[in-house]
N, C-alpha and C. Protein backbone atom coordinates (compact mmCIF):
# COMPACT_ATOMS: atom_id res chain seq x y z
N UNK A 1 113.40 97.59 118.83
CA UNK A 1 113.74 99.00 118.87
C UNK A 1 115.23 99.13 119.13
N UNK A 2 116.05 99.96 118.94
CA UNK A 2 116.89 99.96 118.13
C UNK A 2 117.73 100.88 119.46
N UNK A 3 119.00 100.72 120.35
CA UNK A 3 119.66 101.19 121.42
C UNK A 3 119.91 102.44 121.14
N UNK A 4 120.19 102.79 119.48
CA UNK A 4 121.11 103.82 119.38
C UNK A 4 120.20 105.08 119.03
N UNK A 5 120.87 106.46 119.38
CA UNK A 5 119.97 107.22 119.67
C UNK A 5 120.99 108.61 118.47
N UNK A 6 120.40 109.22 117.73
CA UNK A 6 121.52 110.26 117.01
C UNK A 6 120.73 111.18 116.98
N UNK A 7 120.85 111.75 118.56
CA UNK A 7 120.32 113.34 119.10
C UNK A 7 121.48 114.55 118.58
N UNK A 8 120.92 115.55 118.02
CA UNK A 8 121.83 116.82 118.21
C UNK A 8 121.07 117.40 119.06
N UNK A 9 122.29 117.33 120.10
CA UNK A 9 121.41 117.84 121.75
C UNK A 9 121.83 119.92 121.75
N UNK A 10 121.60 120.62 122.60
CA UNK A 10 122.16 122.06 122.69
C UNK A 10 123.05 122.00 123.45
N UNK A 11 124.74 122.13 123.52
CA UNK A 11 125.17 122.10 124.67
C UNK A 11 124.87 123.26 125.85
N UNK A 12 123.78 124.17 124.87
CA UNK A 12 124.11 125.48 126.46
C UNK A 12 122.79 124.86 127.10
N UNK A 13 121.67 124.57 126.40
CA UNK A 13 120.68 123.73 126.88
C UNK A 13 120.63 122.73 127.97
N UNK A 14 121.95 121.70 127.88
CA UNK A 14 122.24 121.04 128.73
C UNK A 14 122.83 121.77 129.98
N UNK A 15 123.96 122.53 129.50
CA UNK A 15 124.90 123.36 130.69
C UNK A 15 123.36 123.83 131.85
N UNK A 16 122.64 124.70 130.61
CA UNK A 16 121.59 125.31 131.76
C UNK A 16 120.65 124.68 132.62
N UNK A 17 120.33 123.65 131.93
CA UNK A 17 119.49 122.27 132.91
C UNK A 17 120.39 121.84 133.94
N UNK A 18 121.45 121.58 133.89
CA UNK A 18 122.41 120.83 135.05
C UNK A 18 123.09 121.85 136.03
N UNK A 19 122.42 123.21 135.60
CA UNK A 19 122.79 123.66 136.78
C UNK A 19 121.37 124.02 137.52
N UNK A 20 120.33 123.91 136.73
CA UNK A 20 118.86 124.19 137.61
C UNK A 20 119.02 123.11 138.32
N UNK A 21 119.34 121.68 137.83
CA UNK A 21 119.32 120.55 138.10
C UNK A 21 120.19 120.30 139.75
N UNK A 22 120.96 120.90 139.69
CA UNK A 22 122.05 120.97 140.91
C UNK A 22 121.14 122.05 142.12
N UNK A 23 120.52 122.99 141.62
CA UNK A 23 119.65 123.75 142.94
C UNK A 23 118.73 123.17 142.95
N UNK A 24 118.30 122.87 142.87
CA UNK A 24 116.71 121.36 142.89
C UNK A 24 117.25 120.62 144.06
N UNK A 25 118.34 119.87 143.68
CA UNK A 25 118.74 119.18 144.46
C UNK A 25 118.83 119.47 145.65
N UNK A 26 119.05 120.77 145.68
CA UNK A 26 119.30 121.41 146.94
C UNK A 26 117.81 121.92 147.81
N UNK A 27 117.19 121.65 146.93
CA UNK A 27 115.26 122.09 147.59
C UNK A 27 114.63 121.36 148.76
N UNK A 28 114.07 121.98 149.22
CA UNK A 28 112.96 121.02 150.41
C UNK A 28 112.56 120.12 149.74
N UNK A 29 111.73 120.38 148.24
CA UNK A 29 110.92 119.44 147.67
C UNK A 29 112.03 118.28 147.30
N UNK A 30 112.62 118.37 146.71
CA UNK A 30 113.79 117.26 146.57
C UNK A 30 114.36 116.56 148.08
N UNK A 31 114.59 117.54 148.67
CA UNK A 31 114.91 116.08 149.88
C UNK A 31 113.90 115.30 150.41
N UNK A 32 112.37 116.12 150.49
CA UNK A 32 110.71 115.48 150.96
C UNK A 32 110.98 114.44 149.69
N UNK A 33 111.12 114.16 148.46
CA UNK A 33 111.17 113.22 147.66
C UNK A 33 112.12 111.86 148.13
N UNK A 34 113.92 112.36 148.38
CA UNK A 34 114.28 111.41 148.61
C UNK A 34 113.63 110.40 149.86
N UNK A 35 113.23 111.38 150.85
CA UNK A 35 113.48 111.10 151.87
C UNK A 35 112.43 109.58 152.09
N UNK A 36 110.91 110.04 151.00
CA UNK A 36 109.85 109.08 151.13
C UNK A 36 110.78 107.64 150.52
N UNK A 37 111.95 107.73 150.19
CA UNK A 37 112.97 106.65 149.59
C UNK A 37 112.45 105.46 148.93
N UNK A 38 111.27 106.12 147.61
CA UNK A 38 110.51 104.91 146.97
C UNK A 38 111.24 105.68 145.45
N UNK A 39 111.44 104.49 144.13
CA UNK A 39 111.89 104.72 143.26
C UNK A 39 110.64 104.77 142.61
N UNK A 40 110.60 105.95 141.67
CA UNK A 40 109.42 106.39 140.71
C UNK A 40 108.89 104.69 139.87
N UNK A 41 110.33 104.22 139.21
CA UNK A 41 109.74 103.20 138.08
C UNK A 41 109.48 102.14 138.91
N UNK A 42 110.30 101.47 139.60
CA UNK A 42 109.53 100.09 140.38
C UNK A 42 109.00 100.16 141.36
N UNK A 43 108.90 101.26 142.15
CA UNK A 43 108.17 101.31 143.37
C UNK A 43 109.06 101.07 144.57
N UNK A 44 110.33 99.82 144.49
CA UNK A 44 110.55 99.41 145.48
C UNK A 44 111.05 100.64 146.60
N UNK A 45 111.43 100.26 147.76
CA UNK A 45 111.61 101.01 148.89
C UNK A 45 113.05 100.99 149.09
N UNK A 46 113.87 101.95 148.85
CA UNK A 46 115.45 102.11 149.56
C UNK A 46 115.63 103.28 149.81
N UNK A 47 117.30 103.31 150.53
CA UNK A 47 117.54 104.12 151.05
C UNK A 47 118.00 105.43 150.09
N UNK A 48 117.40 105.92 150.83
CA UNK A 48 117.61 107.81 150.35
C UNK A 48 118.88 108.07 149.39
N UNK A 49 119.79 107.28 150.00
CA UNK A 49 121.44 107.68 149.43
C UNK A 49 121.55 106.73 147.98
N UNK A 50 120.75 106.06 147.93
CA UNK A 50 120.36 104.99 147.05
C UNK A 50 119.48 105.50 145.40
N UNK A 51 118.83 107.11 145.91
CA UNK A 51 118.40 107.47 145.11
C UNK A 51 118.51 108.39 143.88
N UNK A 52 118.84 108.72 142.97
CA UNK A 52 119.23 109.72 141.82
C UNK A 52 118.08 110.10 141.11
N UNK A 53 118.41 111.61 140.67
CA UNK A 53 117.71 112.22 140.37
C UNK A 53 117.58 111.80 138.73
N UNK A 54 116.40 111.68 138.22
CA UNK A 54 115.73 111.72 136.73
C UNK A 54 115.25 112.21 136.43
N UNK A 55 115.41 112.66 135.28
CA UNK A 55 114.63 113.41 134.09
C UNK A 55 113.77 112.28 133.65
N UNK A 56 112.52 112.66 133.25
CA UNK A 56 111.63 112.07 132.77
C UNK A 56 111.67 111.77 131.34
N UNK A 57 111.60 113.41 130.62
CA UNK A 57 112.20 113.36 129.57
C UNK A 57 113.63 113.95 129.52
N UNK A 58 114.83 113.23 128.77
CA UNK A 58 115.72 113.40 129.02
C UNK A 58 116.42 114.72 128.87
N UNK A 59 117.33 115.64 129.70
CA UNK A 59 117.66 116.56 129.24
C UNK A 59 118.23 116.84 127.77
N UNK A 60 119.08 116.14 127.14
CA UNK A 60 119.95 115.55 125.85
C UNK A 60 118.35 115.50 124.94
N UNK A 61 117.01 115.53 125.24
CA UNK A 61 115.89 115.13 124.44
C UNK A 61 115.18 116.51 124.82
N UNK A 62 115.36 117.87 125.23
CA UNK A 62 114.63 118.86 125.68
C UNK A 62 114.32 118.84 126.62
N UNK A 63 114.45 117.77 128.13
CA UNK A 63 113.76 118.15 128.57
C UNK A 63 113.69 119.11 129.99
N UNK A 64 113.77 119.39 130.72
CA UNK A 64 113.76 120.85 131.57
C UNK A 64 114.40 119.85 132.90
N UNK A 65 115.19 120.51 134.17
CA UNK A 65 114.95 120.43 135.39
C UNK A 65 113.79 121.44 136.37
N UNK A 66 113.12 120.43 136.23
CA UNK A 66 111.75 121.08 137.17
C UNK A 66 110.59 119.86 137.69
N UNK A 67 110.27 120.10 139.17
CA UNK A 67 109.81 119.10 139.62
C UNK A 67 108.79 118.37 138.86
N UNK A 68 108.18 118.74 137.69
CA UNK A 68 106.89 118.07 136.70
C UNK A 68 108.22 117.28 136.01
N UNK A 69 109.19 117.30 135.72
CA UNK A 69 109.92 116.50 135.11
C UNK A 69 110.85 115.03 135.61
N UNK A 70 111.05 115.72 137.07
CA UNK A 70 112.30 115.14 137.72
C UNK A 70 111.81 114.27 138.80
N UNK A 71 112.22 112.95 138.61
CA UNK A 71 111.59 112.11 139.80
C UNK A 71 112.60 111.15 140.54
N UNK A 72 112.50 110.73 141.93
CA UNK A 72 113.91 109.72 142.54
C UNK A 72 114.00 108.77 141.71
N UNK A 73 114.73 107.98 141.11
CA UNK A 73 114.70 106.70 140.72
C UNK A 73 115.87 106.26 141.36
N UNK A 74 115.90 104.51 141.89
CA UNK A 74 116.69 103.65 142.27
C UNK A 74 118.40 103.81 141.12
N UNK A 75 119.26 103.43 140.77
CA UNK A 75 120.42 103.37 140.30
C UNK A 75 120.02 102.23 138.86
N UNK A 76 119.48 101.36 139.45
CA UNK A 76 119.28 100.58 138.43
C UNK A 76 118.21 100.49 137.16
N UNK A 77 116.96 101.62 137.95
CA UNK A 77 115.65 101.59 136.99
C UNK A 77 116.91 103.04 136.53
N UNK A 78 117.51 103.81 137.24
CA UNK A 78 117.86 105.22 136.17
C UNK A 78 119.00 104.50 134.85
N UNK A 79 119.88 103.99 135.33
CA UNK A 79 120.69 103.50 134.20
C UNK A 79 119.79 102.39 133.11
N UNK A 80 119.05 101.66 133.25
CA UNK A 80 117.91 101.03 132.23
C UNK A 80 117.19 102.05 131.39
N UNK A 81 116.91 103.21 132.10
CA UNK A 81 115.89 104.44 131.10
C UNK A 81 116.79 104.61 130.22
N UNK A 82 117.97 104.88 130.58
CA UNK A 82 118.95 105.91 129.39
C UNK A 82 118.14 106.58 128.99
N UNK A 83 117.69 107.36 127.08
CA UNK A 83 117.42 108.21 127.25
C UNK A 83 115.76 108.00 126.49
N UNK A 84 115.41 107.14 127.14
CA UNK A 84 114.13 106.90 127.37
C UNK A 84 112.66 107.99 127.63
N UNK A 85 111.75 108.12 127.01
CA UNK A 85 110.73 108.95 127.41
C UNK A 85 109.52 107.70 127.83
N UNK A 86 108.59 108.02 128.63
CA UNK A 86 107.61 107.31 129.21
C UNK A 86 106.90 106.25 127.70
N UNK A 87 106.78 107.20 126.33
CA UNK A 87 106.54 106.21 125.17
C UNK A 87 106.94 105.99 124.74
N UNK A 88 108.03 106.03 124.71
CA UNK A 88 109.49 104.70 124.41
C UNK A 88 108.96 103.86 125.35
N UNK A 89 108.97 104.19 126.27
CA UNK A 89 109.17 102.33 127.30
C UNK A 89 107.82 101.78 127.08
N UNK A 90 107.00 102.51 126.86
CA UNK A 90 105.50 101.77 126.32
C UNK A 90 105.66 101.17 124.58
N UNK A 91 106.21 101.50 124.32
CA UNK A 91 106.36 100.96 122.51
C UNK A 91 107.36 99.75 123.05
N UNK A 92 108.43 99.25 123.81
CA UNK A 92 109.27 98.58 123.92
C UNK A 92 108.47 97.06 124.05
């Protein structure tokens, strides 16, 4: 499967996700997420400050900031997704 990806994304689409994306951040439910400091894809256990926020499906791919979408992931499982959807990484 093939790295390269030739999305025509919306830029107001994006603008408007990254700013829902930024008050999320700011939510109870988002800090109760970091705080349990487990990464969605491997499970492992770190620290809170350790964690970044993901899109499931990628914003650049439609997809929304909202907690059905957005989960902690570690630094290293988020930069591996790029712009990955759950069946992408199952076809891989």
């Amino acid at each position: 499967m093939s790295d390269w990806y030739y999305l025509e994304s919306d830029p107001k689409h994006i603008a408007k996700e990254r700013i829902r994306a930024q008050k999320l951040k700011g939510s109870q439910w988002w800090r109760t997420k970091l705080n349990q400091g487990v990464c969605h894809y491997c499970a492992n256990k770190v620290l809170p400050t350790q964690l970044t926020m993901d899109h499931i499906v990628p914003v650049a791919r439609g997809g929304k900031s909202q907690p059905g979408n957005v989960v902690p992931a570690c630094k290293p499982c988020n930069a591996s997704k790029k712009l990955d959807t759950p069946v992408d990484l199952l076809l891989k």
